[in-house]
PDB file of N, CA and C in Angstrom:
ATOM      1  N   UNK A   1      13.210  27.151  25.160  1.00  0.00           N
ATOM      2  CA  UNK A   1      12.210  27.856  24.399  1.00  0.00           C
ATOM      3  C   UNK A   1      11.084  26.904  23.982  1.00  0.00           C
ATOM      4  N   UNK A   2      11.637  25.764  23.310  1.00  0.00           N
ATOM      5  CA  UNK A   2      10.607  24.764  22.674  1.00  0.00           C
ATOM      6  C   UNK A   2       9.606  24.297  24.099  1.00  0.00           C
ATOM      7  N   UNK A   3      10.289  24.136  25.196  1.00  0.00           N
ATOM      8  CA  UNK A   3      10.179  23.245  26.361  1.00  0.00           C
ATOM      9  C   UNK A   3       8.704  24.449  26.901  1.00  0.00           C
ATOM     10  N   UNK A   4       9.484  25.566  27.114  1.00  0.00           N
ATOM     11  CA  UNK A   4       8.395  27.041  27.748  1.00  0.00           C
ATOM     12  C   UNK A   4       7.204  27.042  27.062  1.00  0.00           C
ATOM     13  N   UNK A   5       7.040  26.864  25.520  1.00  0.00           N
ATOM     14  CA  UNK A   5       6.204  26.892  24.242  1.00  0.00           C
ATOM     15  C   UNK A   5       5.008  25.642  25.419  1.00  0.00           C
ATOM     16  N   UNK A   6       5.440  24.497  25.158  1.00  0.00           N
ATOM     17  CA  UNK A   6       4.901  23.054  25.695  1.00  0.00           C
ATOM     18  C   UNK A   6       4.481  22.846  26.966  1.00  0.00           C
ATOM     19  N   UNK A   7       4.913  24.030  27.830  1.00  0.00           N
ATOM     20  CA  UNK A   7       4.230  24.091  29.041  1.00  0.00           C
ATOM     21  C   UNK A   7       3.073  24.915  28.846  1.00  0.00           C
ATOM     22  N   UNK A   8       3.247  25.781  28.414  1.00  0.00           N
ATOM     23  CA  UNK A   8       2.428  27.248  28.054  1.00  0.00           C
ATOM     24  C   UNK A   8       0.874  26.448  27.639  1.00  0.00           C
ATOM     25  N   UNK A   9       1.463  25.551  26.470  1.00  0.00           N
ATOM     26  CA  UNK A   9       0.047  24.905  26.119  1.00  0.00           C
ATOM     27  C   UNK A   9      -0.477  23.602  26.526  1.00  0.00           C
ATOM     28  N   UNK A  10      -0.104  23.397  27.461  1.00  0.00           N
ATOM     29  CA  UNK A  10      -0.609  22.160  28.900  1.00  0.00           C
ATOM     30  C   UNK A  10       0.134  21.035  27.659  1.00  0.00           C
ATOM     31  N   UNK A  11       1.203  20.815  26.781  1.00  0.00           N
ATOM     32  CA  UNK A  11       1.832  20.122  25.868  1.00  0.00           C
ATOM     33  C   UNK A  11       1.199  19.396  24.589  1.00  0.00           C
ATOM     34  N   UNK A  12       0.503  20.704  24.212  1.00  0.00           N
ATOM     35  CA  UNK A  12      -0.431  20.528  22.828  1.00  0.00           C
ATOM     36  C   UNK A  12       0.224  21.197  21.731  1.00  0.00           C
ATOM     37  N   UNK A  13       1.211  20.407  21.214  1.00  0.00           N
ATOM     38  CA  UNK A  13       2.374  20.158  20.405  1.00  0.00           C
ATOM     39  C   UNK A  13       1.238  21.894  19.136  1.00  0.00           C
ATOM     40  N   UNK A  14       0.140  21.697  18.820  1.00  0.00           N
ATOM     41  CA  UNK A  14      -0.379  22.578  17.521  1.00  0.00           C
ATOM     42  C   UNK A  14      -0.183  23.583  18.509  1.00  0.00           C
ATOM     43  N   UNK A  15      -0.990  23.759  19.558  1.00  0.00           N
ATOM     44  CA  UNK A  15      -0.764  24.625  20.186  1.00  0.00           C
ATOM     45  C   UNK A  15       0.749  26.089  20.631  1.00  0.00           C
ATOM     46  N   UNK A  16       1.451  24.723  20.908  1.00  0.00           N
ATOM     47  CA  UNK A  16       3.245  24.984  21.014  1.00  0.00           C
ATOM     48  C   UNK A  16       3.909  25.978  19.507  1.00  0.00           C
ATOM     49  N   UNK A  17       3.422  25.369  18.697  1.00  0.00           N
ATOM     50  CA  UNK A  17       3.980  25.030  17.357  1.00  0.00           C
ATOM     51  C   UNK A  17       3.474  27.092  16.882  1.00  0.00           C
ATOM     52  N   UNK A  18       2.258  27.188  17.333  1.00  0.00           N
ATOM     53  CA  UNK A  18       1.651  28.446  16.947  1.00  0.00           C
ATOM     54  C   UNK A  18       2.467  29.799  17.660  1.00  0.00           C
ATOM     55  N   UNK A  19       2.568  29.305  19.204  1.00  0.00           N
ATOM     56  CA  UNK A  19       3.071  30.115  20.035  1.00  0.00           C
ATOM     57  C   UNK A  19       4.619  30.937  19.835  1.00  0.00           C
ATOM     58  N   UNK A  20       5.481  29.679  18.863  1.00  0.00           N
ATOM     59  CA  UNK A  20       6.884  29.299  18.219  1.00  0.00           C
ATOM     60  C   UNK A  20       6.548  30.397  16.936  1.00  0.00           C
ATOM     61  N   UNK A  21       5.272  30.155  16.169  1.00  0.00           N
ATOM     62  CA  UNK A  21       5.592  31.015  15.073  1.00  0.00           C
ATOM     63  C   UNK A  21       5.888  30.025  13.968  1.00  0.00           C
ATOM     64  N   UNK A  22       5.893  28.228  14.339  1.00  0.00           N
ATOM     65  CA  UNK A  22       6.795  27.202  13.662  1.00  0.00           C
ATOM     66  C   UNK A  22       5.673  26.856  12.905  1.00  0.00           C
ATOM     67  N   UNK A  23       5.201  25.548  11.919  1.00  0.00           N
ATOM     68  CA  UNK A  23       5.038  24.760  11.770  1.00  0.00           C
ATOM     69  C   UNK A  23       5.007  23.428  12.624  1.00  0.00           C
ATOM     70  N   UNK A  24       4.094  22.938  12.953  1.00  0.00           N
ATOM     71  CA  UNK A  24       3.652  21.538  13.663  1.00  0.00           C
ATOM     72  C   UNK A  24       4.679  20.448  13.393  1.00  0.00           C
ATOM     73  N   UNK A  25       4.993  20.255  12.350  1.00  0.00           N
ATOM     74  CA  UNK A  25       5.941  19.761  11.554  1.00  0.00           C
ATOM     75  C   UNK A  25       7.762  20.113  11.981  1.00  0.00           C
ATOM     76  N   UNK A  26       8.021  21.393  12.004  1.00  0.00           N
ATOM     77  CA  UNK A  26       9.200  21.578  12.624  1.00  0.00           C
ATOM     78  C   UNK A  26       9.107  21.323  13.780  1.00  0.00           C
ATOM     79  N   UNK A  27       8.024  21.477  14.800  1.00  0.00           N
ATOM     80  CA  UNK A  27       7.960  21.397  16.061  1.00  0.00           C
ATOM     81  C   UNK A  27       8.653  20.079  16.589  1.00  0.00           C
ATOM     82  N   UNK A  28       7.790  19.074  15.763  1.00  0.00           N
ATOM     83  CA  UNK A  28       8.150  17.773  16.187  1.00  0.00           C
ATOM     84  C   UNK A  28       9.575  17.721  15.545  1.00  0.00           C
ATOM     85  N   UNK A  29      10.167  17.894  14.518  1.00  0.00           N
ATOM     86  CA  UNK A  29      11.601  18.294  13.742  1.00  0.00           C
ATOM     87  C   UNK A  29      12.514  18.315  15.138  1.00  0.00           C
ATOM     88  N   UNK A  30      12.022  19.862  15.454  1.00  0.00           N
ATOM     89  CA  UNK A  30      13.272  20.123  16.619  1.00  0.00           C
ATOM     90  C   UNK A  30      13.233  19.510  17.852  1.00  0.00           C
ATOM     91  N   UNK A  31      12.342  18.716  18.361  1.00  0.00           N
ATOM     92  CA  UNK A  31      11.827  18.130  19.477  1.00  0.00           C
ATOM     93  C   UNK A  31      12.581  17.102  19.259  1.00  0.00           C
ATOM     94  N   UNK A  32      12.557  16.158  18.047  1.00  0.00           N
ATOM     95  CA  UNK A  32      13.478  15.193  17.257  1.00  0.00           C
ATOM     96  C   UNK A  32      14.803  15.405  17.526  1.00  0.00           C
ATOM     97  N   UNK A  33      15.369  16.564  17.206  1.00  0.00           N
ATOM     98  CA  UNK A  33      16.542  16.559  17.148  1.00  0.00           C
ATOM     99  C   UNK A  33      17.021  17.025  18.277  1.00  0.00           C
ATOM    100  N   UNK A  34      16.832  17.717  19.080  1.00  0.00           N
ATOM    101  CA  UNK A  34      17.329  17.769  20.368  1.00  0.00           C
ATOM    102  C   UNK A  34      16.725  17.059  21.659  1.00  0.00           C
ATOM    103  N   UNK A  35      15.853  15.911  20.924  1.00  0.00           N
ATOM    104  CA  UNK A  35      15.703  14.298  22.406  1.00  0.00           C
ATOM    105  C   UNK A  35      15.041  14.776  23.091  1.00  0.00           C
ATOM    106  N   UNK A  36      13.587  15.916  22.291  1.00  0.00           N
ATOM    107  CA  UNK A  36      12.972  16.291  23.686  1.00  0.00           C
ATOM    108  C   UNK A  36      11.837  15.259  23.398  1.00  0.00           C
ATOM    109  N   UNK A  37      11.058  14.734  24.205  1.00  0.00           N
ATOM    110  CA  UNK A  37       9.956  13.614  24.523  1.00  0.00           C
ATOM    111  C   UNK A  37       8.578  14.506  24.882  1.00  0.00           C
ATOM    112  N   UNK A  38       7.488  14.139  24.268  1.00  0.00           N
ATOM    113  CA  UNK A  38       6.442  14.479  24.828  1.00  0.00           C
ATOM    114  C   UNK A  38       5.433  13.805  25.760  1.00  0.00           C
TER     115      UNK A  38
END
């Protein structure tokens, strides 16, 4: 989901983060916690 979000927006994390519904802040959170790399 996070990964689909980050393609969607050529990997423009604010971008991602909007698409999620998240906070920019959780984005990088869950990206953190499940070892995803940008």
């Amino acid at each position: 989901m996070i990964l689909k979000a980050l393609e969607e927006s050529d990997h423009h994390q604010t971008r991602a983060a909007g698409i999620l519904g998240i906070s920019e802040r959780m984005l990088r959170y869950k990206m953190k916690k499940y070892g995803l790399k940008h």
